[in-house]
PDB file of N, CA and C in Angstrom:
ATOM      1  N   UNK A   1       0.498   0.716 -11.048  1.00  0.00           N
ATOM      2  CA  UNK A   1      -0.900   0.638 -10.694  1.00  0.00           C
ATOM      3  C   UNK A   1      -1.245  -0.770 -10.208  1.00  0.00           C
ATOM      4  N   UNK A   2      -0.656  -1.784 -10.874  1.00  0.00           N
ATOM      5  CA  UNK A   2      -1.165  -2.958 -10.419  1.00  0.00           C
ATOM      6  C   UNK A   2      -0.302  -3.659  -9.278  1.00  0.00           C
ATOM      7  N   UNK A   3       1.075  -2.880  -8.990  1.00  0.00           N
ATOM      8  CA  UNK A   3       1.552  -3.221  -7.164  1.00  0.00           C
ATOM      9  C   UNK A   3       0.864  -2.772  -6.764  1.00  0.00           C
ATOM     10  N   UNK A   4       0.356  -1.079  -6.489  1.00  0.00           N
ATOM     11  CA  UNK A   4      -0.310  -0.741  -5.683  1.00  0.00           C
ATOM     12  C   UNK A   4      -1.764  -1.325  -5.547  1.00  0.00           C
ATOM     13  N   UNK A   5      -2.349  -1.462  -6.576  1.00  0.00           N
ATOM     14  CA  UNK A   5      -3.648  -2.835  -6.163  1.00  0.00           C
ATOM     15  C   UNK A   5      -3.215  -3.850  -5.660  1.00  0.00           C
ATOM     16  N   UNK A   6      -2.431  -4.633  -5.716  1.00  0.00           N
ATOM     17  CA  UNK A   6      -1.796  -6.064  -4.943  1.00  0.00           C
ATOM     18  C   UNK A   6      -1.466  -5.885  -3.691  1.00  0.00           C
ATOM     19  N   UNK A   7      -1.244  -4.439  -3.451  1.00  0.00           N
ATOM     20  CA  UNK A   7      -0.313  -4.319  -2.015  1.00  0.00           C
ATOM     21  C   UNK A   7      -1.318  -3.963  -1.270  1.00  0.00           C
ATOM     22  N   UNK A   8      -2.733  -2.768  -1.424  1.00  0.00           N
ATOM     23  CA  UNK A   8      -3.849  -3.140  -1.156  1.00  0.00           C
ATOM     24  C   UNK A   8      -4.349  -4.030  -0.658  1.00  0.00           C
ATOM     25  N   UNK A   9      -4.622  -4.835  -1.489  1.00  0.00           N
ATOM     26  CA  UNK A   9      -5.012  -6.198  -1.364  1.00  0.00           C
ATOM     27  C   UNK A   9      -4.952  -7.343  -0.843  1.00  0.00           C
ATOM     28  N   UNK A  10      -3.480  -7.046  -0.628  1.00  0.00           N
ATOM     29  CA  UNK A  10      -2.895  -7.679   0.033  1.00  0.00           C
ATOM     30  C   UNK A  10      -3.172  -8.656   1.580  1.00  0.00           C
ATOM     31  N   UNK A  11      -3.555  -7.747   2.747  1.00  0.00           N
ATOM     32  CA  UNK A  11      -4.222  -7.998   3.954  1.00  0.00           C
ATOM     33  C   UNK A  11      -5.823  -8.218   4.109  1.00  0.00           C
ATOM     34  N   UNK A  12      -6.421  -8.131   2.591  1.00  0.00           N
ATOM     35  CA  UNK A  12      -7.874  -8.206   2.422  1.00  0.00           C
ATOM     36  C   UNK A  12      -8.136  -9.844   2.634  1.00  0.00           C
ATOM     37  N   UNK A  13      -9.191 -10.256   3.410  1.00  0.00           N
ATOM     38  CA  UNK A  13      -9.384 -11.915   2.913  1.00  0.00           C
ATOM     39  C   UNK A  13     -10.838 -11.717   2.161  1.00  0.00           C
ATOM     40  N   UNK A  14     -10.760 -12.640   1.210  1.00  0.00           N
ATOM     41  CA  UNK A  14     -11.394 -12.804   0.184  1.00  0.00           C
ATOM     42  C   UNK A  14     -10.572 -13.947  -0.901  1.00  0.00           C
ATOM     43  N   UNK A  15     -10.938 -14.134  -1.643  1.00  0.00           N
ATOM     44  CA  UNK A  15     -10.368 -15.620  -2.985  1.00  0.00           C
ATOM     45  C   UNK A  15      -9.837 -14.561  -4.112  1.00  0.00           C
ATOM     46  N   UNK A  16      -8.737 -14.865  -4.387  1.00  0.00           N
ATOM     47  CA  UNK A  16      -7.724 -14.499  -5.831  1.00  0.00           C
ATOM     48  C   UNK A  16      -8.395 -14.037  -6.413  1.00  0.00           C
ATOM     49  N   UNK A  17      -9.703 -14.240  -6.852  1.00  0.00           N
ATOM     50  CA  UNK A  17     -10.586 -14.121  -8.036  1.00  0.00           C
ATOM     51  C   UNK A  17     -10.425 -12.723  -7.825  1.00  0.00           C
ATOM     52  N   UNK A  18     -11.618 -12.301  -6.712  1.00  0.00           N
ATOM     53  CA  UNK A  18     -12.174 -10.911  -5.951  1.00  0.00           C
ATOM     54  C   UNK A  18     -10.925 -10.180  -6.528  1.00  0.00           C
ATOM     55  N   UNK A  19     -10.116 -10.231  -5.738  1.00  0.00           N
ATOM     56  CA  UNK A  19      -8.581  -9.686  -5.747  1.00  0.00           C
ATOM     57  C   UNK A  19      -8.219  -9.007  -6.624  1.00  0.00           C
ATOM     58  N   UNK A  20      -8.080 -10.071  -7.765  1.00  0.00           N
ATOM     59  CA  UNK A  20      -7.550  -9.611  -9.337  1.00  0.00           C
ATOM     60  C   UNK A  20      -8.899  -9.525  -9.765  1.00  0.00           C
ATOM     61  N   UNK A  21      -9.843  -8.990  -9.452  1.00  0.00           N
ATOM     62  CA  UNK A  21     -11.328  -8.776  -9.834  1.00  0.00           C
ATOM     63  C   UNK A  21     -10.807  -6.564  -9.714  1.00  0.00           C
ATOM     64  N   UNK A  22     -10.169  -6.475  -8.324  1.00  0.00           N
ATOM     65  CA  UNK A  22     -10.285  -5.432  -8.064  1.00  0.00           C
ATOM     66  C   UNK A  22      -9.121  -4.654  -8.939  1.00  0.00           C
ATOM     67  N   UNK A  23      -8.273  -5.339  -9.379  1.00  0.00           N
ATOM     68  CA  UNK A  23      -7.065  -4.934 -10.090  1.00  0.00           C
ATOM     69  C   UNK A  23      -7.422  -4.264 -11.251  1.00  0.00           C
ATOM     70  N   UNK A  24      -8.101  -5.363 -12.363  1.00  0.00           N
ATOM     71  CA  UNK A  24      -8.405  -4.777 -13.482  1.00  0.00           C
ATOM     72  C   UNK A  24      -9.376  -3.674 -13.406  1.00  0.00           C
ATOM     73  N   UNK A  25     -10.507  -3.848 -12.037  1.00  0.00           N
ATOM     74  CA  UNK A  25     -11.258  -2.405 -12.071  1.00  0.00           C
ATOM     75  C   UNK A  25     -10.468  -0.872 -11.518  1.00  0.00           C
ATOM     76  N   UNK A  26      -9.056  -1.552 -10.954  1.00  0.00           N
ATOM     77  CA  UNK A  26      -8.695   0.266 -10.832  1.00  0.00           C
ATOM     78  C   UNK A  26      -7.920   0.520 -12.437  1.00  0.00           C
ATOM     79  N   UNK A  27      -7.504  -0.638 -13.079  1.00  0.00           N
ATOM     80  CA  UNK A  27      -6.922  -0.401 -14.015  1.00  0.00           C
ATOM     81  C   UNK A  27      -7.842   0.230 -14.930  1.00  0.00           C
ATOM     82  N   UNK A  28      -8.999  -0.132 -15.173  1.00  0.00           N
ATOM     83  CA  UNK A  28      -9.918   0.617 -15.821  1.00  0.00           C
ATOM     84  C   UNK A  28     -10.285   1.574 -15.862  1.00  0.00           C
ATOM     85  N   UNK A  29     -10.970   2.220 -14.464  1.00  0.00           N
ATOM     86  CA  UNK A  29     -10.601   3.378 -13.549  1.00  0.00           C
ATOM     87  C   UNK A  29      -9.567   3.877 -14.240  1.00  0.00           C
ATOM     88  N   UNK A  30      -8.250   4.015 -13.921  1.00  0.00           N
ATOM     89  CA  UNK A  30      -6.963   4.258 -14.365  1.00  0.00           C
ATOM     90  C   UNK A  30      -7.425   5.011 -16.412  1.00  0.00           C
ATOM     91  N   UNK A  31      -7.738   4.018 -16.727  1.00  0.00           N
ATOM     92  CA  UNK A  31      -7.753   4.090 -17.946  1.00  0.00           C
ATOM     93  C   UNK A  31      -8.771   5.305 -18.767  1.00  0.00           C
ATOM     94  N   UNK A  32     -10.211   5.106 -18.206  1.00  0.00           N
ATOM     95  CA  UNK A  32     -10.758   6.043 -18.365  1.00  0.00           C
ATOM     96  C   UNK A  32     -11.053   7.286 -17.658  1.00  0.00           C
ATOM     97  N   UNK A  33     -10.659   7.023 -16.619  1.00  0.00           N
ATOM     98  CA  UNK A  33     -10.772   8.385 -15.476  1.00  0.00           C
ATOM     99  C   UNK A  33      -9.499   8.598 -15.053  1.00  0.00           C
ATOM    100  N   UNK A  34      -8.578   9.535 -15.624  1.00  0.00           N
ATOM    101  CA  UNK A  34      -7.171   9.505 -14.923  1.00  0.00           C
ATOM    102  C   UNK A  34      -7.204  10.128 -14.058  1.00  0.00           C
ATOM    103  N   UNK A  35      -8.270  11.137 -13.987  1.00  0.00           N
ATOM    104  CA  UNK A  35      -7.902  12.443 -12.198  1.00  0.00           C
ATOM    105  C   UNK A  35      -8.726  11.235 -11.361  1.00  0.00           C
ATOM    106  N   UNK A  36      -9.149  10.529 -11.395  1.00  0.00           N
ATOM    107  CA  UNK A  36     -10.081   9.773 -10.103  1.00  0.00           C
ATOM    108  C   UNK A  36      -8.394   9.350  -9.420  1.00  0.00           C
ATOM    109  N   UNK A  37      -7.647   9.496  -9.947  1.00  0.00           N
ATOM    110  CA  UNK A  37      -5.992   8.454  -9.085  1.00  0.00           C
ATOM    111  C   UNK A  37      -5.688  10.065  -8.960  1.00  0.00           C
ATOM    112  N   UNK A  38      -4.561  10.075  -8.397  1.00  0.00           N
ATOM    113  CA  UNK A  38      -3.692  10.773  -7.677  1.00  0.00           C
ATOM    114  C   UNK A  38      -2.443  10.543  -8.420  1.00  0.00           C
ATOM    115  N   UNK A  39      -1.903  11.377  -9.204  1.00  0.00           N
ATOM    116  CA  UNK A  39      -0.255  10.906 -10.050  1.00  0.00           C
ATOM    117  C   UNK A  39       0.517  12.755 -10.127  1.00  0.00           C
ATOM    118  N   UNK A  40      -0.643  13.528 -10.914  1.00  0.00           N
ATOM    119  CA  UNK A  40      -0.034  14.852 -10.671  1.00  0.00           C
ATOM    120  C   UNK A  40       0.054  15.135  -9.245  1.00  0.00           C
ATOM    121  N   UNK A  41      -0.649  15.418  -8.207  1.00  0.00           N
ATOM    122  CA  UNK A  41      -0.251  16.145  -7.179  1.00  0.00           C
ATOM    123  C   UNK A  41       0.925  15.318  -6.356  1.00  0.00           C
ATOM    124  N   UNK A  42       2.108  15.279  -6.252  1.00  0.00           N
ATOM    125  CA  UNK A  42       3.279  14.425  -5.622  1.00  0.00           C
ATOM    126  C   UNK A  42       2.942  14.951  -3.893  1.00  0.00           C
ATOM    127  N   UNK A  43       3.134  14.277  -3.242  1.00  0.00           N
ATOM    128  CA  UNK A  43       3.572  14.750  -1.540  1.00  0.00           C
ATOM    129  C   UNK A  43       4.053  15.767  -1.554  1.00  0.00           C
ATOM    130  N   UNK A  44       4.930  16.203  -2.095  1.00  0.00           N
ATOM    131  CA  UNK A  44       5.896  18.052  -1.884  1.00  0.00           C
ATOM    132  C   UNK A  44       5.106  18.829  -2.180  1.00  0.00           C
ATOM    133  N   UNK A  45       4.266  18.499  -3.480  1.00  0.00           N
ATOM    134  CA  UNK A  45       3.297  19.846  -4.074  1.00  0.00           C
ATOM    135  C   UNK A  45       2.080  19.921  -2.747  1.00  0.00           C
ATOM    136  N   UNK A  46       1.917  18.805  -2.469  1.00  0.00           N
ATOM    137  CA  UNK A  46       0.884  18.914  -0.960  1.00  0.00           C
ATOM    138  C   UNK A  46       0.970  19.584  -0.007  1.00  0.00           C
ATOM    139  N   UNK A  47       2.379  19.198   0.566  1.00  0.00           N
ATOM    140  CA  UNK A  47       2.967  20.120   1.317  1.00  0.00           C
ATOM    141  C   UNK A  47       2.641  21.345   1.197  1.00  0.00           C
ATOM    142  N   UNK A  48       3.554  21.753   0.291  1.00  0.00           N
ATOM    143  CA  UNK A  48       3.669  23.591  -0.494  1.00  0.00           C
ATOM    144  C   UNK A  48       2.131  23.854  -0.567  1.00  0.00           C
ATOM    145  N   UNK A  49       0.711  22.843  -1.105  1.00  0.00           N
ATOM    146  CA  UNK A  49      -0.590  23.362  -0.615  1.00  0.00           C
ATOM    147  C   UNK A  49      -1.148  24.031   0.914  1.00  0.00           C
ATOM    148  N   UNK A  50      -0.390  22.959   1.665  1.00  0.00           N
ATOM    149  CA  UNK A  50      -0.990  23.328   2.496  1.00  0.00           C
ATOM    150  C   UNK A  50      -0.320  24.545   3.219  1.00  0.00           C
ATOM    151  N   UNK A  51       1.029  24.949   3.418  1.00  0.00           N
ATOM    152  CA  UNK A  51       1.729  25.968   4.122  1.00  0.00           C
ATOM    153  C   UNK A  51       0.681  26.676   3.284  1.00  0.00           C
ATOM    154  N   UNK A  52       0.427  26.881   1.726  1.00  0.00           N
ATOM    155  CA  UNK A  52      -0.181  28.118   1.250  1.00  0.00           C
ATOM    156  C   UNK A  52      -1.585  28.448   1.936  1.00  0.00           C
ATOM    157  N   UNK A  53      -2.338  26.835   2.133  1.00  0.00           N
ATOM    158  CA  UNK A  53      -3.750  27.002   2.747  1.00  0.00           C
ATOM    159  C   UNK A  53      -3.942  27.632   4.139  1.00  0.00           C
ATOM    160  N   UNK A  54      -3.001  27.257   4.187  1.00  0.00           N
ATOM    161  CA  UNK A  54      -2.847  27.584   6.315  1.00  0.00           C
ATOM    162  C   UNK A  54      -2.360  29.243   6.319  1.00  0.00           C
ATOM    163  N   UNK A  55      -2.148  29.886   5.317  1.00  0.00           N
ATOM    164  CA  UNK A  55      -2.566  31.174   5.285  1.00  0.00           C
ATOM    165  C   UNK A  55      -3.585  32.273   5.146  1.00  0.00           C
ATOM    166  N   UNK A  56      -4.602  31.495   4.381  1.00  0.00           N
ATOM    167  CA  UNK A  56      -5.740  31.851   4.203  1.00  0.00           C
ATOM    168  C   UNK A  56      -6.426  32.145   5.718  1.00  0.00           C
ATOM    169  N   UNK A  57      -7.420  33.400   5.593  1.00  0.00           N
ATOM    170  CA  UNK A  57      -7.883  33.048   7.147  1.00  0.00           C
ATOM    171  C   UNK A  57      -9.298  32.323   6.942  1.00  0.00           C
ATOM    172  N   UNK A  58      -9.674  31.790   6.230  1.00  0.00           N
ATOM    173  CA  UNK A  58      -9.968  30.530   6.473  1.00  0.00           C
ATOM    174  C   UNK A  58      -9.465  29.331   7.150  1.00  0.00           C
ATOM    175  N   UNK A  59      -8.528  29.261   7.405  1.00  0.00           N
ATOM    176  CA  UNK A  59      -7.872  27.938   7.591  1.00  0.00           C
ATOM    177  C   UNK A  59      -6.543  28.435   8.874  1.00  0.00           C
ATOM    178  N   UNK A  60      -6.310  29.273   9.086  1.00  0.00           N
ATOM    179  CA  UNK A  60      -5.462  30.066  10.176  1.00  0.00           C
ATOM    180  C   UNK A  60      -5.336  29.475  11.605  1.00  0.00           C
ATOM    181  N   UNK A  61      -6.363  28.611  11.853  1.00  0.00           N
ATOM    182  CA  UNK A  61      -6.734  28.494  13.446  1.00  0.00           C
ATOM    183  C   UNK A  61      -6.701  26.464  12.955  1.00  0.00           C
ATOM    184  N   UNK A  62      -5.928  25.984  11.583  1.00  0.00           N
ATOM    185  CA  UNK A  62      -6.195  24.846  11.199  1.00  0.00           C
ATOM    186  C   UNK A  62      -4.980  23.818  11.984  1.00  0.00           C
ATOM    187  N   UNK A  63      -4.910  22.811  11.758  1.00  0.00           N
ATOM    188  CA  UNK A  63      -3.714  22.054  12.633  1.00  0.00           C
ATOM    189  C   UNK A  63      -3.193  21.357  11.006  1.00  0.00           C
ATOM    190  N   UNK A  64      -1.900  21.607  10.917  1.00  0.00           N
ATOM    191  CA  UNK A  64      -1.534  21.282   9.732  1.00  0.00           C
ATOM    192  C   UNK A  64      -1.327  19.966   9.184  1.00  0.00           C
ATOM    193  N   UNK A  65      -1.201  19.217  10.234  1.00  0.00           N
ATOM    194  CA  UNK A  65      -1.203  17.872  10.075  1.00  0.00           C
ATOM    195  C   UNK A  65      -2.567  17.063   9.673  1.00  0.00           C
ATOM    196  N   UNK A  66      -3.614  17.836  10.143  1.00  0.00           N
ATOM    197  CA  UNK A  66      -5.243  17.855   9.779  1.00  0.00           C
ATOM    198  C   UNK A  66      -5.216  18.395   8.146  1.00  0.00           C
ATOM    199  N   UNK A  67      -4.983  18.744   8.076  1.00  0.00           N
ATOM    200  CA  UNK A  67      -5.010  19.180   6.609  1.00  0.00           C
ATOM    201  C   UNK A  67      -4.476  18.711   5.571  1.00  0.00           C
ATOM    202  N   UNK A  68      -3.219  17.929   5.843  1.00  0.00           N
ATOM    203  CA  UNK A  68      -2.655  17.132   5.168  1.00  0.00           C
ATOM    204  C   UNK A  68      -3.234  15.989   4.918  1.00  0.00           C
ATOM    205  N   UNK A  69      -3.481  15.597   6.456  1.00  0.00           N
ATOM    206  CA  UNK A  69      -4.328  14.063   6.295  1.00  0.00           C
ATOM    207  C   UNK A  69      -5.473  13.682   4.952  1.00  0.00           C
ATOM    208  N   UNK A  70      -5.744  15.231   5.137  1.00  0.00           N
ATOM    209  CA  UNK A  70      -7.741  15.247   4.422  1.00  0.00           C
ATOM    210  C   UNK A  70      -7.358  15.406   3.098  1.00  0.00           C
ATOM    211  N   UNK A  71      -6.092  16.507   2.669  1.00  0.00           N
ATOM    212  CA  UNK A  71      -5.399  16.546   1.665  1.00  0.00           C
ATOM    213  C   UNK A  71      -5.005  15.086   0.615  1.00  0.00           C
ATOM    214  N   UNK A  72      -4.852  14.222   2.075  1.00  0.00           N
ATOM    215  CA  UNK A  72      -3.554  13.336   1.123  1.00  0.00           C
ATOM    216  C   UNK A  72      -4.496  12.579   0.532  1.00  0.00           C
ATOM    217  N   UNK A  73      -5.611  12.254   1.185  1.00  0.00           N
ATOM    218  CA  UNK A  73      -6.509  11.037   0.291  1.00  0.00           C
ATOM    219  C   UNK A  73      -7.340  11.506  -0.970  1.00  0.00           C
ATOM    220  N   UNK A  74      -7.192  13.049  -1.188  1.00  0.00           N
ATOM    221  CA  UNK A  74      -7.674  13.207  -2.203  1.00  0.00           C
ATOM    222  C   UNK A  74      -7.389  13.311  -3.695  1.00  0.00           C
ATOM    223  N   UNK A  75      -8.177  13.053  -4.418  1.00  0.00           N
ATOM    224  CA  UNK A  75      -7.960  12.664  -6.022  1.00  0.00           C
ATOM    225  C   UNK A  75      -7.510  13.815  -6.639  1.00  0.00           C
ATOM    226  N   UNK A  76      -6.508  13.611  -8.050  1.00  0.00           N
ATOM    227  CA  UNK A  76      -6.646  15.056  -8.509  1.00  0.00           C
ATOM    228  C   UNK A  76      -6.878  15.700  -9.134  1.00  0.00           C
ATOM    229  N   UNK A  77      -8.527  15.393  -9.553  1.00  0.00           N
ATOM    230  CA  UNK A  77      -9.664  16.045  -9.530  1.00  0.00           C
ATOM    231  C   UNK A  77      -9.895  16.913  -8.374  1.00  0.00           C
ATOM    232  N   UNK A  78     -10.118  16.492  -7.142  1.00  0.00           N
ATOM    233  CA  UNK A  78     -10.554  17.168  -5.942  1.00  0.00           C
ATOM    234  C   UNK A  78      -9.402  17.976  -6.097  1.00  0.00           C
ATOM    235  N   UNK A  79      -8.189  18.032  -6.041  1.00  0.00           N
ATOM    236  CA  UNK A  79      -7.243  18.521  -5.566  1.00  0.00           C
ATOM    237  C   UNK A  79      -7.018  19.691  -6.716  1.00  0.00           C
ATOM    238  N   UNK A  80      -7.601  19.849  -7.817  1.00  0.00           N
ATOM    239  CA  UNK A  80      -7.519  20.575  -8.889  1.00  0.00           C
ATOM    240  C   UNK A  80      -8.556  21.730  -8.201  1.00  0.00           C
ATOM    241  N   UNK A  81      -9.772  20.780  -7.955  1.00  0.00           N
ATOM    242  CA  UNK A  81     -10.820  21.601  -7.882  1.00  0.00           C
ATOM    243  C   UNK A  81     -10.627  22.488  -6.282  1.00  0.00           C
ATOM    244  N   UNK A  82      -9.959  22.160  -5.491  1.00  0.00           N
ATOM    245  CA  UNK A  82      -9.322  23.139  -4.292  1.00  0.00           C
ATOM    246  C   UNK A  82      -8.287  24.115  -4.540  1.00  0.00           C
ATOM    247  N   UNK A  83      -7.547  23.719  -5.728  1.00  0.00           N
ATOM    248  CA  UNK A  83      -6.519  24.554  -6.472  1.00  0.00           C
ATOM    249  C   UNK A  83      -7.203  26.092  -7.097  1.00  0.00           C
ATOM    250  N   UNK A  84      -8.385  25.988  -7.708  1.00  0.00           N
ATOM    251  CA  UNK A  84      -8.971  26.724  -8.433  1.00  0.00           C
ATOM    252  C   UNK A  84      -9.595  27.584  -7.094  1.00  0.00           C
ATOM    253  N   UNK A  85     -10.204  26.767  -6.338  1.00  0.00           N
ATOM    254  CA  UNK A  85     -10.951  28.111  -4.975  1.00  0.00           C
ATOM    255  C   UNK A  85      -9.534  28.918  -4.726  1.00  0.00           C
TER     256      UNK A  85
END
């Protein structure tokens, strides 16, 4: 958790402080909200979402790479709560 805040962070300008200001708040985050991060849903299980979504005819006429995209940034909370529809 705290590479991936650093690596973030990384290309941000702003002073050390800010920085490691933002660290301990995802760690916190982290701490009390674990679905706000992304750890259960891995890339493969995404995948395997979406071939399943792109069956639905809802989603039939979708571009799969669009779906992934919108997929990948989501939490998994969200991603629970698309599981259940």
């Amino acid at each position: 958790m705290v590479e991936r805040s650093l690596r973030v962070n990384q290309g941000r300008h702003g002073d050390e402080l800010n920085k490691r200001m933002d660290v301990m708040v995802d760690l916190r985050k982290a701490t009390n909200h674990p679905l706000l991060l992304r750890h259960h849903y891995t890339d493969h299980t995404l995948h395997c979402m979406v071939r399943t979504i792109l069956k639905e005819p809802s989603h039939r006429d979708a571009v799969p790479n669009l779906v992934w995209e919108d997929m990948s940034v989501m939490l998994d909370f969200e991603l629970h709560n698309l599981c259940t529809l």
